[in-house]
N, C-alpha and C. Protein backbone atom coordinates (compact mmCIF):
# COMPACT_ATOMS: atom_id res chain seq x y z
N UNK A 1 159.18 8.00 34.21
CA UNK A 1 158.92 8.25 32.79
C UNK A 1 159.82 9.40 32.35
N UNK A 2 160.31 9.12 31.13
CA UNK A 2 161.41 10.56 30.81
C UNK A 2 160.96 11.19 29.56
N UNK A 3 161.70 12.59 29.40
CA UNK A 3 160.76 13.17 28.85
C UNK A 3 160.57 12.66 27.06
N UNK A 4 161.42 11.49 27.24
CA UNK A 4 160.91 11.09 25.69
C UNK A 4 159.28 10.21 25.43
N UNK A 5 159.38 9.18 26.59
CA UNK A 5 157.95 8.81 27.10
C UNK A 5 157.25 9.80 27.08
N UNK A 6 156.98 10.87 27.40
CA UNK A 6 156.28 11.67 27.73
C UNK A 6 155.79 12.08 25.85
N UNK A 7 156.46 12.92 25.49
CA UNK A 7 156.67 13.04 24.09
C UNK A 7 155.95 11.95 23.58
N UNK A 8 156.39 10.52 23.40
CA UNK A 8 155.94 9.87 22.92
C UNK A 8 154.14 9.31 23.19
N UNK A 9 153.88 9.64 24.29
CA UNK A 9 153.06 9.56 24.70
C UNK A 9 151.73 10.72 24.27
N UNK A 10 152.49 11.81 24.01
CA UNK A 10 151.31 12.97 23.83
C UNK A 10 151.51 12.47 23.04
N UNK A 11 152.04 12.41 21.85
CA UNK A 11 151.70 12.21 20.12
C UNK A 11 151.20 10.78 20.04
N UNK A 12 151.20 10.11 20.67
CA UNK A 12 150.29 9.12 20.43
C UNK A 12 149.00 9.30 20.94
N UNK A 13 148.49 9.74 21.65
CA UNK A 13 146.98 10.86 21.80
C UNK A 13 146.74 11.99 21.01
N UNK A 14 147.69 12.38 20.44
CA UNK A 14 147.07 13.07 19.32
C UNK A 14 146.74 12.19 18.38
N UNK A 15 147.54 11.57 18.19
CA UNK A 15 147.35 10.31 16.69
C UNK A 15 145.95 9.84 17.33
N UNK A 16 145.34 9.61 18.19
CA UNK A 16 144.57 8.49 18.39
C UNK A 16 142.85 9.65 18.44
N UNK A 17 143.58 10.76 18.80
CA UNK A 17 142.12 11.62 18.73
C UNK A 17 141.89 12.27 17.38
N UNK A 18 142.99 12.43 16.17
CA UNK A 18 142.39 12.44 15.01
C UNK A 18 141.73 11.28 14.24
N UNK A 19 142.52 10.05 14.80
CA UNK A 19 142.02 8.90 13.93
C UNK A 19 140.67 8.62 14.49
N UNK A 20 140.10 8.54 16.08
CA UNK A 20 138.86 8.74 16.24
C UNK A 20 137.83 9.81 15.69
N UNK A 21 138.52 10.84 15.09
CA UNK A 21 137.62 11.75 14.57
C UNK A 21 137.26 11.45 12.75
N UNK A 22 138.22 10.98 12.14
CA UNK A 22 138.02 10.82 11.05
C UNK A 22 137.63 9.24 10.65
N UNK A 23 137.59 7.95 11.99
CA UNK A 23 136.58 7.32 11.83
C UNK A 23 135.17 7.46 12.34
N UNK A 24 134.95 8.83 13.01
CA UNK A 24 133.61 8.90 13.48
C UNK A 24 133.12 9.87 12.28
N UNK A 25 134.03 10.49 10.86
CA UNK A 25 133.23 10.98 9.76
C UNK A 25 133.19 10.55 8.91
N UNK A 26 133.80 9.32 8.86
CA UNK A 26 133.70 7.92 8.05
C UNK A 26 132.39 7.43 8.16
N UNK A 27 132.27 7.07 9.47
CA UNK A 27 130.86 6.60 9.93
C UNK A 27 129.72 7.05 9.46
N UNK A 28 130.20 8.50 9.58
CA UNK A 28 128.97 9.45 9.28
C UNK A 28 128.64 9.44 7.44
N UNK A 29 129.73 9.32 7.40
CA UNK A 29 129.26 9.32 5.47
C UNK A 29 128.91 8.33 5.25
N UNK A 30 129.38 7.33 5.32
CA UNK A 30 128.37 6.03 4.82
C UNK A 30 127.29 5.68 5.35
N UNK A 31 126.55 6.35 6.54
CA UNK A 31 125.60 5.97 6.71
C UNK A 31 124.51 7.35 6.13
N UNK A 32 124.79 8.09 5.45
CA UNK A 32 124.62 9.28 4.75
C UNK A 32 124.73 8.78 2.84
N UNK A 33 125.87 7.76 2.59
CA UNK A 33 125.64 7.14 1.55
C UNK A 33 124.39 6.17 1.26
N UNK A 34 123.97 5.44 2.33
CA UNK A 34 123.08 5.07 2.55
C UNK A 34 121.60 5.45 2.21
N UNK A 35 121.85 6.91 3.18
CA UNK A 35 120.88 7.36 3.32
C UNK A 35 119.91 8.55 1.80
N UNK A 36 120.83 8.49 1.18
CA UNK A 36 120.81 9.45 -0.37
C UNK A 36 121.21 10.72 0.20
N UNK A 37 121.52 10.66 1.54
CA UNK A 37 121.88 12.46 2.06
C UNK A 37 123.18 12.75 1.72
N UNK A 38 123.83 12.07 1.48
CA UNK A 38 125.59 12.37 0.56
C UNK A 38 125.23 13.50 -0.57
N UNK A 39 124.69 13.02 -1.03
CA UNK A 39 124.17 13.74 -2.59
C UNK A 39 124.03 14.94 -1.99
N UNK A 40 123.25 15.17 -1.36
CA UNK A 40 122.59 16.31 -0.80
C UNK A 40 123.37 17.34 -0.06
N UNK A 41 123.99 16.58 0.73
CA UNK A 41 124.42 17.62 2.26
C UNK A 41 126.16 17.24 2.15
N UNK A 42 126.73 18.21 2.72
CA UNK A 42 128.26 17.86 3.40
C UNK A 42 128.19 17.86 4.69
N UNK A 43 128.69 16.78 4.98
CA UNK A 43 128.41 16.54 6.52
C UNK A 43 129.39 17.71 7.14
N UNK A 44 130.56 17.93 7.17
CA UNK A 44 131.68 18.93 7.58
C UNK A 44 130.96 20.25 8.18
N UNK A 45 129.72 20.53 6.46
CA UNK A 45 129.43 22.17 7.14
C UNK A 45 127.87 22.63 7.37
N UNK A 46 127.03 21.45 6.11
CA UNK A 46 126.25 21.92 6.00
C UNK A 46 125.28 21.27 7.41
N UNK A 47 125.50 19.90 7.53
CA UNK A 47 125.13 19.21 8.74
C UNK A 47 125.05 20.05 10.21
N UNK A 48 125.85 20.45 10.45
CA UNK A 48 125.83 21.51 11.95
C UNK A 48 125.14 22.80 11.52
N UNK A 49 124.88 23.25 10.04
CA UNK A 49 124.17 24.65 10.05
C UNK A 49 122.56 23.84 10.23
N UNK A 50 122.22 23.21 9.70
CA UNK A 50 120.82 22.30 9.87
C UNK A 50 120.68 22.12 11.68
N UNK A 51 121.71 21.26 12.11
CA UNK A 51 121.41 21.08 13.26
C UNK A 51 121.00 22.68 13.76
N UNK A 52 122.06 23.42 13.86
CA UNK A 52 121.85 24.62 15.30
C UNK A 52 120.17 25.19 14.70
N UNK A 53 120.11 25.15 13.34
CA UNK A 53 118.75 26.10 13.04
C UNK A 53 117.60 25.54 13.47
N UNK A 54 117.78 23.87 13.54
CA UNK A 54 116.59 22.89 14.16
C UNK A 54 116.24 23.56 15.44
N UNK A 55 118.03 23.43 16.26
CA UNK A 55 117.67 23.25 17.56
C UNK A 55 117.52 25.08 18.28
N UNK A 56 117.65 25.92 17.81
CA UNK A 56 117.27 27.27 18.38
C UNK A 56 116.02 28.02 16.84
N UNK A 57 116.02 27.88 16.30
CA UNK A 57 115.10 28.36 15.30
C UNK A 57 115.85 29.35 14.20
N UNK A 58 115.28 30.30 13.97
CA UNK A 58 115.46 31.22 13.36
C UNK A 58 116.88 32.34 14.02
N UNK A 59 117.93 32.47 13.13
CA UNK A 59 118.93 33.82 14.08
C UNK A 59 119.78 33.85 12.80
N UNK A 60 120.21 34.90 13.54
CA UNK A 60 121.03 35.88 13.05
C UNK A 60 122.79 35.03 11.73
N UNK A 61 123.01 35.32 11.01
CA UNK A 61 123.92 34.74 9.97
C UNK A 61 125.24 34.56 11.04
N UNK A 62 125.50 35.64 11.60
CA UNK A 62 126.75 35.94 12.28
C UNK A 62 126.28 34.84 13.43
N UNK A 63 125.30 34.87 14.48
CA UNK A 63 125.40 34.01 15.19
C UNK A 63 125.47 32.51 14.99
N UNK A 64 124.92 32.16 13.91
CA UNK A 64 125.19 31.23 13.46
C UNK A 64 126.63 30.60 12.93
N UNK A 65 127.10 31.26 12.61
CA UNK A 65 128.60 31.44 12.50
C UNK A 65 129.80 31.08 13.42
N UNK A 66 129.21 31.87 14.49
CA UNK A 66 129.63 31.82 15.61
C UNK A 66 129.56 30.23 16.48
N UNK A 67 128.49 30.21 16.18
CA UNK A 67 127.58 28.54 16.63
C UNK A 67 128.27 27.29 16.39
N UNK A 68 128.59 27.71 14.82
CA UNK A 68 129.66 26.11 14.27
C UNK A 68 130.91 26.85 13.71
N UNK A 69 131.07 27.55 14.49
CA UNK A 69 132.93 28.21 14.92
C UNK A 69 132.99 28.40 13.19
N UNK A 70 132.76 29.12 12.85
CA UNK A 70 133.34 29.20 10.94
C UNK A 70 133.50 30.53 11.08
N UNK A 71 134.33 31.08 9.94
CA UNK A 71 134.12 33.08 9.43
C UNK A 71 133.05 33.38 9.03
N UNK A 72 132.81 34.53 8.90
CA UNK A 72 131.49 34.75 8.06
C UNK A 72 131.39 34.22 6.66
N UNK A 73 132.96 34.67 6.16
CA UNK A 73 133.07 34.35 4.81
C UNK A 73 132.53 33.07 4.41
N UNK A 74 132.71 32.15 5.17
CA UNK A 74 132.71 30.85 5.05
C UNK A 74 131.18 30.30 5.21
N UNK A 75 130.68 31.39 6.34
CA UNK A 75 129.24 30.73 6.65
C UNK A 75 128.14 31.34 5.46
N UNK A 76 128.91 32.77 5.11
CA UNK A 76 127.99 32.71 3.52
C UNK A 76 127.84 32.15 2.12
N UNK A 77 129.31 31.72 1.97
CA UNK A 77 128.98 30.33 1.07
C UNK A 77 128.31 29.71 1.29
N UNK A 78 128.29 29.11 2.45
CA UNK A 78 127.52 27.50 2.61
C UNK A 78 126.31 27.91 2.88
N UNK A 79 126.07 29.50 3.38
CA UNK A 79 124.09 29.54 3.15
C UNK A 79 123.73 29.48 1.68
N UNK A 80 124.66 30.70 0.99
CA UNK A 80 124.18 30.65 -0.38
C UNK A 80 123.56 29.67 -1.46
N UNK A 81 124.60 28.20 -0.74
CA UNK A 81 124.36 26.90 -1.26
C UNK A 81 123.18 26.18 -0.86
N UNK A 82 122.95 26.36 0.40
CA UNK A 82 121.55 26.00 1.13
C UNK A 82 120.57 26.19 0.62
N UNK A 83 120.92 27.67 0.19
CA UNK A 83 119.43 28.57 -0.15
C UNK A 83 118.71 28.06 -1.08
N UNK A 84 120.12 28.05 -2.64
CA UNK A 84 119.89 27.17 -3.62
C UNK A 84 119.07 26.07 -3.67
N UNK A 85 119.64 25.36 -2.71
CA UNK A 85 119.04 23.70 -2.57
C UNK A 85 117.55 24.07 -1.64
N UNK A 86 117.49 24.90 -1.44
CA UNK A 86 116.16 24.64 -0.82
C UNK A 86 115.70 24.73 0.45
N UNK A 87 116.82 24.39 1.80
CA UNK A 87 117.42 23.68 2.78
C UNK A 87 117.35 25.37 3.42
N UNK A 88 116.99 25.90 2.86
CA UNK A 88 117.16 27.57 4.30
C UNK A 88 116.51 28.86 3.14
N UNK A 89 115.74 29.45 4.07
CA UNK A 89 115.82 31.17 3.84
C UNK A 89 116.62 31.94 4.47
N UNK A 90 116.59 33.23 3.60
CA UNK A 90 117.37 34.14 4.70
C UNK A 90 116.65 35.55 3.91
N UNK A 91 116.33 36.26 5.14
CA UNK A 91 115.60 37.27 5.36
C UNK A 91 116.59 38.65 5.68
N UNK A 92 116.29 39.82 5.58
CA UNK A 92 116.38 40.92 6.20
C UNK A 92 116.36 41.57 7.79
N UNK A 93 116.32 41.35 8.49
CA UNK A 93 116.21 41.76 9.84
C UNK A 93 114.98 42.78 9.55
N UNK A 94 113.80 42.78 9.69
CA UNK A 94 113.22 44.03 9.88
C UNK A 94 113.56 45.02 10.43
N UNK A 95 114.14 44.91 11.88
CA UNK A 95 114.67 45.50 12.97
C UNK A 95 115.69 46.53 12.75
N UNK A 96 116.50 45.56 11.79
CA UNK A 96 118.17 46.11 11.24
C UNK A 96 118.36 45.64 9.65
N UNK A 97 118.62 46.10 9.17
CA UNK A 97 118.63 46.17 7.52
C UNK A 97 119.90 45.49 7.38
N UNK A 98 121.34 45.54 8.68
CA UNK A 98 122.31 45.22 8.49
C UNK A 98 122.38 43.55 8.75
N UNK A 99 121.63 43.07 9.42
CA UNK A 99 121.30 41.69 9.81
C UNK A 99 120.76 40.87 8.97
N UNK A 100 121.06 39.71 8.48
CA UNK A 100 120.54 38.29 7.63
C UNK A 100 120.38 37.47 9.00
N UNK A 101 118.79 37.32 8.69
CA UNK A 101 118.38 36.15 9.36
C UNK A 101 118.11 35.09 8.86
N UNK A 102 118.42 33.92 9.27
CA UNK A 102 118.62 32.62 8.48
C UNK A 102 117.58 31.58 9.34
N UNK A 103 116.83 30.90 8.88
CA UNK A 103 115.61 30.11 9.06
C UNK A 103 115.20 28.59 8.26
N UNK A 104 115.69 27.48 8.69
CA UNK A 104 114.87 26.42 7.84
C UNK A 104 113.73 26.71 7.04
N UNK A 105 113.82 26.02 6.17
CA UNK A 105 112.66 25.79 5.37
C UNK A 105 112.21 24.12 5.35
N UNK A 106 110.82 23.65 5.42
CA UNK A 106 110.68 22.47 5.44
C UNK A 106 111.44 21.72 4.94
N UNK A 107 112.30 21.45 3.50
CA UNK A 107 112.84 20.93 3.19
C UNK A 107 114.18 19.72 4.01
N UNK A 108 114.63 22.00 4.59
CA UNK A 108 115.95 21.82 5.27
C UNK A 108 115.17 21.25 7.08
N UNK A 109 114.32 21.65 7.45
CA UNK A 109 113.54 20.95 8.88
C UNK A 109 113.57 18.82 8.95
N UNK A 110 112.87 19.04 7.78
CA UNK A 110 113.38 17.06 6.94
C UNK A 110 114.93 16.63 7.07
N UNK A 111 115.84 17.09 6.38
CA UNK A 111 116.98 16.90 6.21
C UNK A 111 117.49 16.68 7.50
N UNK A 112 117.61 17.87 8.14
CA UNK A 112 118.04 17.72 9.47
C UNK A 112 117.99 16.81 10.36
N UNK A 113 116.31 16.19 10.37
CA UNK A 113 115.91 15.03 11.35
C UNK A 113 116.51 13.90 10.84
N UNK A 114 116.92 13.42 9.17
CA UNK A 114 117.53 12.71 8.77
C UNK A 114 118.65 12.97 9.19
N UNK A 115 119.72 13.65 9.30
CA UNK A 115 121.35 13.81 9.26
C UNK A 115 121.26 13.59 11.54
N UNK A 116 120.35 14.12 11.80
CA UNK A 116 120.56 14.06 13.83
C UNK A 116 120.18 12.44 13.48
N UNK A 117 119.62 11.60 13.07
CA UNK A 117 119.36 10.06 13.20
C UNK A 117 120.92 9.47 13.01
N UNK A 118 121.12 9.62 12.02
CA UNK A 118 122.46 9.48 11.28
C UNK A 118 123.65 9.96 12.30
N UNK A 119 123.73 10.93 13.22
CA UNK A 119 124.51 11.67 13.86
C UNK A 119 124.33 10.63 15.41
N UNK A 120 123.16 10.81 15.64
CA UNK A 120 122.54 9.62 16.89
C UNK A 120 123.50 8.39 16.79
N UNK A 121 123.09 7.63 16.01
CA UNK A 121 123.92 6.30 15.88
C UNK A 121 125.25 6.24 15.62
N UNK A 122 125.63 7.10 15.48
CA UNK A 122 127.27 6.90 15.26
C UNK A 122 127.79 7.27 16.42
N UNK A 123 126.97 8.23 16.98
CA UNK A 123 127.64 8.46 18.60
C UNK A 123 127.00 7.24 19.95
N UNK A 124 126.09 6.74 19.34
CA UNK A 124 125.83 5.43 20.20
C UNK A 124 126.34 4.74 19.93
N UNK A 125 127.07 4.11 18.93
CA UNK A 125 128.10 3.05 18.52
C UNK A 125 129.33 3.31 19.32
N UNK A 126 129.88 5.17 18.95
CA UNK A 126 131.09 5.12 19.47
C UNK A 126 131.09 5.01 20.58
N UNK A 127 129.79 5.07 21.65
CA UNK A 127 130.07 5.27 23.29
C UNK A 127 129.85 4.19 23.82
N UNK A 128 128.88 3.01 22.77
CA UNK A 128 128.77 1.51 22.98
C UNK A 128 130.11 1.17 23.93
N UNK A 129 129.46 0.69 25.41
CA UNK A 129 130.47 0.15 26.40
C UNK A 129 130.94 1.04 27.71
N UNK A 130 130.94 2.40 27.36
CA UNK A 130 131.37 3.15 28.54
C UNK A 130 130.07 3.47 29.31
N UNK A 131 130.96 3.26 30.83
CA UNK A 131 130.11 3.43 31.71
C UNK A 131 129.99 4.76 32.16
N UNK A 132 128.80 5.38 32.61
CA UNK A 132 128.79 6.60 32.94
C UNK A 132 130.04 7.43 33.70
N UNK A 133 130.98 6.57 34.17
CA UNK A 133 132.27 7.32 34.77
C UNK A 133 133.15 7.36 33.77
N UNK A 134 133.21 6.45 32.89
CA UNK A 134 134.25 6.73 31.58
C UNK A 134 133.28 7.71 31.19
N UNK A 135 132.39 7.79 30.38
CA UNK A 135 132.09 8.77 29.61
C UNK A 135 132.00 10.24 30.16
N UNK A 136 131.74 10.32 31.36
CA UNK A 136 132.27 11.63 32.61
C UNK A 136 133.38 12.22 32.12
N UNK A 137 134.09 11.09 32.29
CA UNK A 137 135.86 11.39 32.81
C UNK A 137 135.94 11.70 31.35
N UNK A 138 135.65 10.91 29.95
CA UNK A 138 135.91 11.23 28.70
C UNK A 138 136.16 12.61 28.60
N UNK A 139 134.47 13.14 28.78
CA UNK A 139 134.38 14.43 28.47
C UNK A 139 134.89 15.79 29.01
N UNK A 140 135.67 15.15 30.45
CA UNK A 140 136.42 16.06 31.42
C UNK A 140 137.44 16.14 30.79
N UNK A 141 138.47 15.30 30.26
CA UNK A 141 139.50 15.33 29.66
C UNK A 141 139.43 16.09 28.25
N UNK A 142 138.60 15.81 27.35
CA UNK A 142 138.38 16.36 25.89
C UNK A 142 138.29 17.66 26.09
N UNK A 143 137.38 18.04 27.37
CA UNK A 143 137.39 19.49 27.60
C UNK A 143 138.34 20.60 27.55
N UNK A 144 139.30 19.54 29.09
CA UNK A 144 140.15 20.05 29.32
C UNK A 144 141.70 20.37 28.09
N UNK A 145 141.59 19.20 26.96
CA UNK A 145 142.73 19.77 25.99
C UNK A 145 142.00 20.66 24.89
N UNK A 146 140.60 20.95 25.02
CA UNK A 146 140.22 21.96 23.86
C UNK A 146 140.54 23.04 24.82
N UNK A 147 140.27 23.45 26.05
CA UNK A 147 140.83 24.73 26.68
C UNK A 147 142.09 25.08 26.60
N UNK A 148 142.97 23.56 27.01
CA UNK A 148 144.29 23.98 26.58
C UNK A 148 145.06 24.27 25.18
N UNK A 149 144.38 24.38 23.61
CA UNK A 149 144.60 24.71 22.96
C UNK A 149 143.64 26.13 22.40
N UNK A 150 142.72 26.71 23.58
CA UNK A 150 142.67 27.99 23.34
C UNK A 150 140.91 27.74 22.95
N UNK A 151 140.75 26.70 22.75
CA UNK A 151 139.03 26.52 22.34
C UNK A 151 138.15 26.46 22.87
N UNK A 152 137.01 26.62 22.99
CA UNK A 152 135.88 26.81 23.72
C UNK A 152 135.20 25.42 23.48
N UNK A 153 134.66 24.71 24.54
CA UNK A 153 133.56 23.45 24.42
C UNK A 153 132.38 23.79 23.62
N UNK A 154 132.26 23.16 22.83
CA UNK A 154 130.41 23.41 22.14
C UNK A 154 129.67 23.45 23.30
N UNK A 155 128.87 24.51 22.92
CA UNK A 155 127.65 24.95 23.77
C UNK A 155 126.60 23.69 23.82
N UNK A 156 126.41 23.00 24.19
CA UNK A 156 125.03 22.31 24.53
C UNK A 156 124.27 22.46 25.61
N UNK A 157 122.85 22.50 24.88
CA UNK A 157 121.68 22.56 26.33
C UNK A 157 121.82 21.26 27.31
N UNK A 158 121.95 20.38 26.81
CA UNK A 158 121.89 18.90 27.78
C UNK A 158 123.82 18.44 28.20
N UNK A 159 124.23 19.89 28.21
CA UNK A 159 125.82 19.60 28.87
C UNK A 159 125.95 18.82 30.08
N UNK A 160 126.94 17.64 30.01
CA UNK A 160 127.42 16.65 30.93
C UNK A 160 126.38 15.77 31.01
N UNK A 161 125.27 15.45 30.36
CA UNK A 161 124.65 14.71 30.33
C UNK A 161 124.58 13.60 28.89
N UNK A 162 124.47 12.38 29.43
CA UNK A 162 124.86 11.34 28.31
C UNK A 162 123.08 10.83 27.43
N UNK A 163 124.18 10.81 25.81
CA UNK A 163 122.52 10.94 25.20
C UNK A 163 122.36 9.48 24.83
């Protein structure tokens, strides 16, 4: 193989891991059009602040931040907007006056279980067919080029395990 194969070869894995990503948020919106949660939610930002608050509870603005990789700047817009809609509080730190703690509110507890259903099936569609050694090896590889561009794997509790 010479190094134009080669070349040609990475950029056609890049091509093929954006186009899997922007048909797996394709997926996700229309079944979100569907669902009347379009109206409601952006899947991009507001969807992963719902998820992490489901799945650890109540914390800190910054950790949260941290959680779905954004700036602060960025993660206080999209609470501010939350707040609005209904979909989150955010509190004071008793503890620390300097701390916003951020917490579902029923609304946003609802939403969430709607958008993880919605999130469920699109990742059972996309894994529809692989056998537990492809989907292994998948995730060994995906790993391994988010390290090699400097990124950290999402934290999950049920890591290397298929859902």
């Amino acid at each position: 193989m010479g190094a134009n194969d080669g070349e040609r070869q990475r950029s056609e894995l890049s091509k093929n891991i954006i186009y899997l990503a922007r048909l797996h948020h394709q997926r996700v919106d229309a079944l979100m059009e569907e669902s009347e949660l379009r109206g409601e939610l952006s899947g991009c930002g507001q969807v992963p602040v719902l998820m992490e608050l489901r799945r650890h509870g109540r914390m800190s603005q910054r950790q949260l931040a941290e959680k779905i990789r954004v700036t602060p700047a960025t993660i206080s817009g999209m609470l501010k907007r939350m707040e609005r809609m209904g979909l989150i509080q955010r509190v004071t730190d008793p503890e620390d006056a300097r701390v916003t703690l951020v917490s579902l509110t029923d609304l946003g507890y609802d939403k969430s279980r709607q958008a993880i259903r919605i999130f469920e099936e699109v990742d059972e569609k996309m894994a529809e067919g692989l056998t537990d050694e492809e989907f292994t090896l998948a995730m060994r590889l995906i790993r391994r080029m988010q390290q090699n561009l400097g990124g950290r794997p999402p934290q999950n509790e049920d890591e290397g395990e298929r859902t």
